[in-house]
Protein backbone atom coordinates (compact mmCIF):
# COMPACT_ATOMS: atom_id res chain seq x y z
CA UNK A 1 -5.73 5.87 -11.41
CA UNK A 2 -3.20 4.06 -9.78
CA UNK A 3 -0.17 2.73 -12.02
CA UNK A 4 3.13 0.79 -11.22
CA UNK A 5 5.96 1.43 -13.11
CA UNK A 6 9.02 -1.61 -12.78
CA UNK A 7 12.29 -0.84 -14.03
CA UNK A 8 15.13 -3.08 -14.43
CA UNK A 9 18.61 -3.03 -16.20
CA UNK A 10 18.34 -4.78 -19.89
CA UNK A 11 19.96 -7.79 -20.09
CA UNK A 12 22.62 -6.69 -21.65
CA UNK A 13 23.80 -4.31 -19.32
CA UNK A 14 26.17 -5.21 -16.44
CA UNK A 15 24.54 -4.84 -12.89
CA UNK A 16 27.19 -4.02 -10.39
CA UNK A 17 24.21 -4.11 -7.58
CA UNK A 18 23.00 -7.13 -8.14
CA UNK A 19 26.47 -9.21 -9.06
CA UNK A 20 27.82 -7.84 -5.30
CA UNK A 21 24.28 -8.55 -3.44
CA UNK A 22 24.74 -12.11 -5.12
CA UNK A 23 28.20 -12.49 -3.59
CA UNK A 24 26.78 -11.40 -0.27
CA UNK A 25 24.38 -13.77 0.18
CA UNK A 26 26.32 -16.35 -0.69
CA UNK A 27 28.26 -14.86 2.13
CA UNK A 28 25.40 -15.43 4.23
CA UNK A 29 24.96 -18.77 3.64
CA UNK A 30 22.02 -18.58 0.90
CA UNK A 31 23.71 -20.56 -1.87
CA UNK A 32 22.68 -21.65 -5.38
CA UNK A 33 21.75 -17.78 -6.48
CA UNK A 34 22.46 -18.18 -10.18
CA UNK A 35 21.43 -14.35 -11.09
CA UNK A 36 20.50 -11.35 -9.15
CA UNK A 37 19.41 -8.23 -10.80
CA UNK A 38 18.14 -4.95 -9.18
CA UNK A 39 15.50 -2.66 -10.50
CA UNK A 40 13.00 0.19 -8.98
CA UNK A 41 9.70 0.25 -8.28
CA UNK A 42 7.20 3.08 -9.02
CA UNK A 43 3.80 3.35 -7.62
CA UNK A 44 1.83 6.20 -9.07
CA UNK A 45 -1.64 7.60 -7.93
CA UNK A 46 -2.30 10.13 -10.44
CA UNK A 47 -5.80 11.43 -12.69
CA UNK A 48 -6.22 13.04 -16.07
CA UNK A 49 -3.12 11.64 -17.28
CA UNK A 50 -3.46 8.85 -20.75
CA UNK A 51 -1.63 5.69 -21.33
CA UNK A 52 0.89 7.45 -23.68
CA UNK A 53 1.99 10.36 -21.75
CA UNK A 54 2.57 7.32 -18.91
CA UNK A 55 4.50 6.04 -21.08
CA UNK A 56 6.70 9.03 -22.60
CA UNK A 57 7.15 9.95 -18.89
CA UNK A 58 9.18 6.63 -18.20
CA UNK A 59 11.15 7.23 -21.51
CA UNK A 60 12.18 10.62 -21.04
CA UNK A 61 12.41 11.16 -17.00
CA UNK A 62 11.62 8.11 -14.94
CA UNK A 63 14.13 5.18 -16.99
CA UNK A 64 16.93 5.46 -18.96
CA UNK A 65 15.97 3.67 -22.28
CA UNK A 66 19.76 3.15 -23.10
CA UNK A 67 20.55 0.63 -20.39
CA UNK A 68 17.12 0.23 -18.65
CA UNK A 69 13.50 -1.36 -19.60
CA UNK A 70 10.30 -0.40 -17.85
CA UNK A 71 7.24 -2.18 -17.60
CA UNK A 72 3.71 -0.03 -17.04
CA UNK A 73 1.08 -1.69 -15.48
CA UNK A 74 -2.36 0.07 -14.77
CA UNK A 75 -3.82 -1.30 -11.52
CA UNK A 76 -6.97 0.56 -11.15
């Protein structure tokens, strides 16, 4: 099965990343960016494994629940 795992700063949590990739391309010339945030991408190809051990795998080693939220997706 083939799953992608997104995982992106809550939105409570300050994003250094994404506040200075904001100011740079404004630097650049690309203007009117009101918000920038930067996650990760996971793409998984893996077999045998359920939905719920998926899941407790982003909780406990791929995300850090206290200032991150992931989103699972099952492609095939």
């Amino acid at each position: 099965m083939k799953v992608r795992i997104t995982i992106m700063p809550q939105a409570a949590v300050l994003d250094p990343a994404g506040v200075a990739t904001a100011h740079a391309l404004e630097h650049l010339g690309l203007h009117g960016v009101s918000s920038l945030r930067i996650g990760k991408l996971i793409e998984l190809d893996i077999e045998g494994a359920t939905e719920e051990e998926l899941h407790q795998a982003c909780r406990d080693l791929l995300s850090n629940p206290v200032m991150e939220d992931y989103c699972l997706e099952v492609i095939s």
